[in-house]
Protein backbone atom coordinates (compact mmCIF):
# COMPACT_ATOMS: atom_id res chain seq x y z
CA UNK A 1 18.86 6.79 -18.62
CA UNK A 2 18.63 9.81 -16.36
CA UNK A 3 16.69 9.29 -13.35
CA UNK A 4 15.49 10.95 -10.23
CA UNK A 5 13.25 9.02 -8.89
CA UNK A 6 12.23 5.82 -7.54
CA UNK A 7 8.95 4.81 -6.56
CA UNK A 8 7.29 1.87 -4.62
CA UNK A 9 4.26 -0.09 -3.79
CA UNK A 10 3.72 -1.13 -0.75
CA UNK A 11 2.15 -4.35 0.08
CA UNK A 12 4.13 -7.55 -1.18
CA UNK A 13 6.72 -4.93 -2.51
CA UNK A 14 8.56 -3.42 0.87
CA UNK A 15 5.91 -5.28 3.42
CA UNK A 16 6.33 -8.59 3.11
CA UNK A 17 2.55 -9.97 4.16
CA UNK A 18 2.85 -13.85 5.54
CA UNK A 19 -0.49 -16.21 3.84
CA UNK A 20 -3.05 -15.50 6.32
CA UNK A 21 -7.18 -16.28 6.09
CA UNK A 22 -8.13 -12.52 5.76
CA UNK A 23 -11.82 -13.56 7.59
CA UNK A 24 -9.82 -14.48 10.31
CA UNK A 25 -7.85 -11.43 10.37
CA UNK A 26 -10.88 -9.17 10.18
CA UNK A 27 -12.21 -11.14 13.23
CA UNK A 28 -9.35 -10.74 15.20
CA UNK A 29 -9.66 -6.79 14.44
CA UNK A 30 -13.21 -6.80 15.17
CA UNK A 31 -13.36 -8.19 18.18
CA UNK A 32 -10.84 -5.14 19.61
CA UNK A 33 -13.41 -2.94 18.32
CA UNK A 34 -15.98 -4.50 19.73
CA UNK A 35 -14.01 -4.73 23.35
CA UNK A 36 -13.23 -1.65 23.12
CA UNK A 37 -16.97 0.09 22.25
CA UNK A 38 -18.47 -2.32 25.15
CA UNK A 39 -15.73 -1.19 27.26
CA UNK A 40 -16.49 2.73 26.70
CA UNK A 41 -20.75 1.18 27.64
CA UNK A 42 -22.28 1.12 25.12
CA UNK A 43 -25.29 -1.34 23.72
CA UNK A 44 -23.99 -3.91 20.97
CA UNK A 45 -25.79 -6.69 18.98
CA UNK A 46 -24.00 -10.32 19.64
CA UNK A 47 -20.25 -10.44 18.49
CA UNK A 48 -21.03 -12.35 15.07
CA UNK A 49 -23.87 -10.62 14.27
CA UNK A 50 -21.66 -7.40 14.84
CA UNK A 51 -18.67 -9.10 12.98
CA UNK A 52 -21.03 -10.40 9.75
CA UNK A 53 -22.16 -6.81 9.59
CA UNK A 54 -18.86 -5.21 9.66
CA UNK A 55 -17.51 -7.66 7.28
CA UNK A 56 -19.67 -7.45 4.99
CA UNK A 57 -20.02 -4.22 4.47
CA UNK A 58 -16.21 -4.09 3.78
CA UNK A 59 -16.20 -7.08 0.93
CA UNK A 60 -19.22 -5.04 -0.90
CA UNK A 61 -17.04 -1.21 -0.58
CA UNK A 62 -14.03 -3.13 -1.51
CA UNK A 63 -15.57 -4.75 -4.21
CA UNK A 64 -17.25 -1.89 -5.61
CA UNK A 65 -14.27 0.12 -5.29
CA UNK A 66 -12.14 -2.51 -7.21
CA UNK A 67 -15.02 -2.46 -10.41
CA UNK A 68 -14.64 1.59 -10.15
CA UNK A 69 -11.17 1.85 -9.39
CA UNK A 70 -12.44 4.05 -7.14
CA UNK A 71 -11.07 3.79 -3.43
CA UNK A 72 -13.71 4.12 -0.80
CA UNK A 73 -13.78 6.31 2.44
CA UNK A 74 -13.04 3.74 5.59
CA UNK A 75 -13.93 6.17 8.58
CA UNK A 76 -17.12 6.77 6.46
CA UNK A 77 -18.00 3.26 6.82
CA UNK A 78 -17.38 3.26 9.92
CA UNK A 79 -19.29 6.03 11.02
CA UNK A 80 -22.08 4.26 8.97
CA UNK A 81 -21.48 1.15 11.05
CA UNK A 82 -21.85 3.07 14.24
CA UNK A 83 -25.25 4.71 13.26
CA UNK A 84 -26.67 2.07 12.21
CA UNK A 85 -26.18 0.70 15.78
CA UNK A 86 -26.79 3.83 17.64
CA UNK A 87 -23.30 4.41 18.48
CA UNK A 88 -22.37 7.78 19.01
CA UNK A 89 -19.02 8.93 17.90
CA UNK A 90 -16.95 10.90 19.48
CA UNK A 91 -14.12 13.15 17.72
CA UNK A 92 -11.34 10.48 16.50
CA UNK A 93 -12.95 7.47 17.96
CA UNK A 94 -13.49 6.13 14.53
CA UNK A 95 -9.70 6.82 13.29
CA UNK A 96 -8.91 4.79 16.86
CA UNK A 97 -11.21 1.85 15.91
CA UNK A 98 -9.83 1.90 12.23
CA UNK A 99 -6.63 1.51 14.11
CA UNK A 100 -7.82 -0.89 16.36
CA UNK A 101 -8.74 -3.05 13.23
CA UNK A 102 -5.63 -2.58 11.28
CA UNK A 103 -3.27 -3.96 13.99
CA UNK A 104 -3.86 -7.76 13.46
CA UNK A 105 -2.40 -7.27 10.02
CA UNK A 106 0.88 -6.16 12.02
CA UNK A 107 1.66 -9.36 13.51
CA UNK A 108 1.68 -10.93 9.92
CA UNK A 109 3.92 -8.23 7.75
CA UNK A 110 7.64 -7.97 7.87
CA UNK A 111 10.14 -6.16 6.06
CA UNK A 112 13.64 -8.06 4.30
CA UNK A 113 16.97 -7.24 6.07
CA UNK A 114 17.50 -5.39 2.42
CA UNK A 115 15.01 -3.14 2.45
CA UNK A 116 16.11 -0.33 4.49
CA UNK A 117 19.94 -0.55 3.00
CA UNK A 118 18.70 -0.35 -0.51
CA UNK A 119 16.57 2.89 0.75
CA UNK A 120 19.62 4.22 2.16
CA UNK A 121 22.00 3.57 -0.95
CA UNK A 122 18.88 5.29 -3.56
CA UNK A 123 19.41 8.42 -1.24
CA UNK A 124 22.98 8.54 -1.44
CA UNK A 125 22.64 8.46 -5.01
CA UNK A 126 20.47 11.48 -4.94
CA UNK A 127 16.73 10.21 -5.66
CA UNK A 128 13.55 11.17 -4.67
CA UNK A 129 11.31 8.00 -3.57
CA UNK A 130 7.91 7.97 -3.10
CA UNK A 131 5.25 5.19 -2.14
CA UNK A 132 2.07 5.03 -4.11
CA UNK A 133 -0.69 2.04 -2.80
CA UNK A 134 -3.97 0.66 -3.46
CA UNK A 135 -5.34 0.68 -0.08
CA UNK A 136 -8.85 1.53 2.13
CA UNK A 137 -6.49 1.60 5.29
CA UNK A 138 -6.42 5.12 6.36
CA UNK A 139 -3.19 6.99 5.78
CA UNK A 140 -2.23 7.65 9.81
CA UNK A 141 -2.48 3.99 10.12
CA UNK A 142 -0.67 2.80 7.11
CA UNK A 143 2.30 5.92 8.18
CA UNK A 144 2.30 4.50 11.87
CA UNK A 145 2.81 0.94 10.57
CA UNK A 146 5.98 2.64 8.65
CA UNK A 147 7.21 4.65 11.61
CA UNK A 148 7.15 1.51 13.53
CA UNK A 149 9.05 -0.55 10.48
CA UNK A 150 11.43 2.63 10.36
CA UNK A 151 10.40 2.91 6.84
CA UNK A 152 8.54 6.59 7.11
CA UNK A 153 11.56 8.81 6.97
CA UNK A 154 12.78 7.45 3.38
CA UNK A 155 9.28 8.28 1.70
CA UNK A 156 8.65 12.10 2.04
CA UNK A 157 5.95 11.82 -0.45
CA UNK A 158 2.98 8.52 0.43
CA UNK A 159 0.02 9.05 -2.39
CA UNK A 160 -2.60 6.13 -0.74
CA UNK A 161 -5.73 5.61 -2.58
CA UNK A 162 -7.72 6.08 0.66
CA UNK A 163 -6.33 9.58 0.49
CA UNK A 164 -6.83 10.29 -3.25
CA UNK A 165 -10.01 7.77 -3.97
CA UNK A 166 -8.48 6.80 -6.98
CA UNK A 167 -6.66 3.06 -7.03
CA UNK A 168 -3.99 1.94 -9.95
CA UNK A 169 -3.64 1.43 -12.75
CA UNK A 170 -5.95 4.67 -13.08
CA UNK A 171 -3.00 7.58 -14.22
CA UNK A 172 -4.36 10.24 -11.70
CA UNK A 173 -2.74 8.40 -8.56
CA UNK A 174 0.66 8.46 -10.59
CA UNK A 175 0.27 11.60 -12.02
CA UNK A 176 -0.36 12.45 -7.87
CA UNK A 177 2.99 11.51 -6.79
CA UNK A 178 4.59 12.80 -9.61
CA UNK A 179 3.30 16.47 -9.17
CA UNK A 180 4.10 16.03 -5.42
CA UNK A 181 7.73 15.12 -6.20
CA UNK A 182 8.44 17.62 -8.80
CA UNK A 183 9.76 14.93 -10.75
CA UNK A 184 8.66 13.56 -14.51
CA UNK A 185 7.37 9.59 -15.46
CA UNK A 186 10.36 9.55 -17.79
CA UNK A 187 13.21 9.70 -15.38
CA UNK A 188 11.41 7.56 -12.52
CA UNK A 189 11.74 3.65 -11.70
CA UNK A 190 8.45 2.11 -10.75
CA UNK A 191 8.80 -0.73 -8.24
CA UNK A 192 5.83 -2.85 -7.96
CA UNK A 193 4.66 -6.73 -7.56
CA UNK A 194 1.47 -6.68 -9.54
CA UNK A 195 1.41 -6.42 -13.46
CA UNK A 196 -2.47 -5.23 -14.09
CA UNK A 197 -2.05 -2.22 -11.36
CA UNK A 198 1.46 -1.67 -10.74
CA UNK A 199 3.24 -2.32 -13.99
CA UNK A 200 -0.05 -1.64 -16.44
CA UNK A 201 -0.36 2.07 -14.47
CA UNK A 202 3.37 3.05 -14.24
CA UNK A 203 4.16 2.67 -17.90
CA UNK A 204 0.83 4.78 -19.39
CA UNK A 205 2.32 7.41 -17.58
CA UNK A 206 5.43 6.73 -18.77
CA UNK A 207 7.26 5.10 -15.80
CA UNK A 208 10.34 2.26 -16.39
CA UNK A 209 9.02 -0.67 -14.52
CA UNK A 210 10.67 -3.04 -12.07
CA UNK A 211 8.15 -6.60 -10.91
CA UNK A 212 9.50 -7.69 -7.87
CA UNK A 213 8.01 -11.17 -7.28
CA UNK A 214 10.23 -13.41 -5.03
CA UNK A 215 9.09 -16.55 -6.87
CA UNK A 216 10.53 -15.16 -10.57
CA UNK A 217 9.90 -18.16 -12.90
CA UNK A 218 12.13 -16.06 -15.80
CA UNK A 219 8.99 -14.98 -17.73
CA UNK A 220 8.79 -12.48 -20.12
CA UNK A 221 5.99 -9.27 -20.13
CA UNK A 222 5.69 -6.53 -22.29
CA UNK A 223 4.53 -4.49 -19.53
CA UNK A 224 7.38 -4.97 -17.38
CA UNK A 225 11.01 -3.56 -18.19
CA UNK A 226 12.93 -5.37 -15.32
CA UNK A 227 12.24 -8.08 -13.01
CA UNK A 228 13.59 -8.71 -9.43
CA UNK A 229 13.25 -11.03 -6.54
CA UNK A 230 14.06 -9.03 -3.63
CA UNK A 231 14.33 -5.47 -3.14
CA UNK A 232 17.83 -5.69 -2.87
CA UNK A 233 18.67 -6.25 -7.35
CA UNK A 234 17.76 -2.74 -7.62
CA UNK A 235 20.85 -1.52 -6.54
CA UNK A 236 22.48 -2.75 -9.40
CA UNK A 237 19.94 -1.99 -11.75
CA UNK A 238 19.86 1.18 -10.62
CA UNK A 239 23.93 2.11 -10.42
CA UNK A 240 23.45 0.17 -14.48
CA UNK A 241 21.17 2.68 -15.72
CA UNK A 242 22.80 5.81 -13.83
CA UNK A 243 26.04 4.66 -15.59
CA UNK A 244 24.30 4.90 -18.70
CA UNK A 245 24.75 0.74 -19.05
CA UNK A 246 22.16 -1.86 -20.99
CA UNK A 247 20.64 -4.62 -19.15
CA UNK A 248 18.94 -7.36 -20.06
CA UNK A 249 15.21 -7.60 -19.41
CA UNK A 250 15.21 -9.25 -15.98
CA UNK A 251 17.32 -9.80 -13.07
């Protein structure tokens, strides 16, 4: 197979995100914000009044967004959020409190000692990699999380659905990083840990597909042309199918 190009999800593909309660999370984000607005003066209702209003109105977007495949625009809510209080925002302060509520998840992600070495070996064998994710996280703050991971200098091209609005398996966000990379679905691996948006969207467009899932159980799916544990089997999948050699199914 000629190829040149890999891409990757993100979450639970090269973040690893440890089981946390995502309420608990969102509270812990919150509560910055809502430090951080009292600190700067102004008038807010009681912390969990403010936090049931902010969480809320992030289950029904995300929700909604999930029936329309449709991502939906986080500093909007925000900004929304802040009215409806009679918060006045200043240029960037919502970016900074979209930040502020982001950074929680920080303390729970990590990437695998292989991650970065596998990166470094698909460059030396010439290919152009690209991240495409479902996400309502704003792209500065998802691109500062991979500065600070030293991930952001290996993906040239990030296609978020909070930039695009549209989430996978929809073709558009593929098609997206595949006009951006100047490459075509037929000679690019898709790397990806969830079959019904990852592996589903890669191959309509025409993408080979890789499942990483660190608990493989050896199953078989139509929609999936290799399977992996860890981010690390791709190097040999990948030097197989530059060398022109068959491989079984999964790894």
């Amino acid at each position: 197979m000629a190829l040149d190009a890999v891409f990757f999800d993100l979450g639970d593909t090269l973040f690893d995100f440890a089981p946390v309660d995502p309420r608990a999370v969102f509270e812990q984000g919150a509560l910055s914000t809502y430090d951080y607005l009292k600190r700067r003066g102004h008038s807010l209702p009681p912390f969990r009044r403010y936090f049931r209003m902010h969480y809320n109105a992030v289950r029904w977007a995300y929700l909604w967004a999930f029936i329309r495949r449709r991502e939906f625009d986080t500093l909007g809510l925000v900004r929304r959020l802040c009215r409806r209080m009679n918060v006045p925002m200043a240029d960037g302060e919502a970016a900074h409190l979209a930040w502020l509520c982001y950074q929680p998840l920080i303390d729970h992600t990590t990437v695998a000692d292989d991650v970065i070495e596998t990166l470094q070996f698909l460059q030396a064998q010439g290919l152009k990699l690209a991240l495409i994710s479902n996400t309502f996280v704003p792209p500065f703050a998802l691109d500062k999380h991979l500065e600070m991971t030293g991930l952001l200098p290996f993906f040239p091209v990030r296609v978020y659905s909070s930039e695009v609005r549209y989430r996978k398996p929809h073709r558009r966000i593929f098609q997206i990083a595949l006009e951006r990379s100047g490459v075509s679905a037929d000679r690019t691996l898709f790397v990806g840990d969830i079959i019904r948006t990852d592996m589903k969207g890669a191959r309509r467009v025409g993408m080979t597909t890789v499942l990483r899932q660190p608990g493989l159980n050896g199953r078989r799916h139509r929609t999936v042309d290799y399977a992996i544990q860890h981010i690390g089997q791709l190097r040999q999948i990948i030097a197989a199918l530059m060398n022109g050699q068959a491989m079984a199914a999964s790894t």
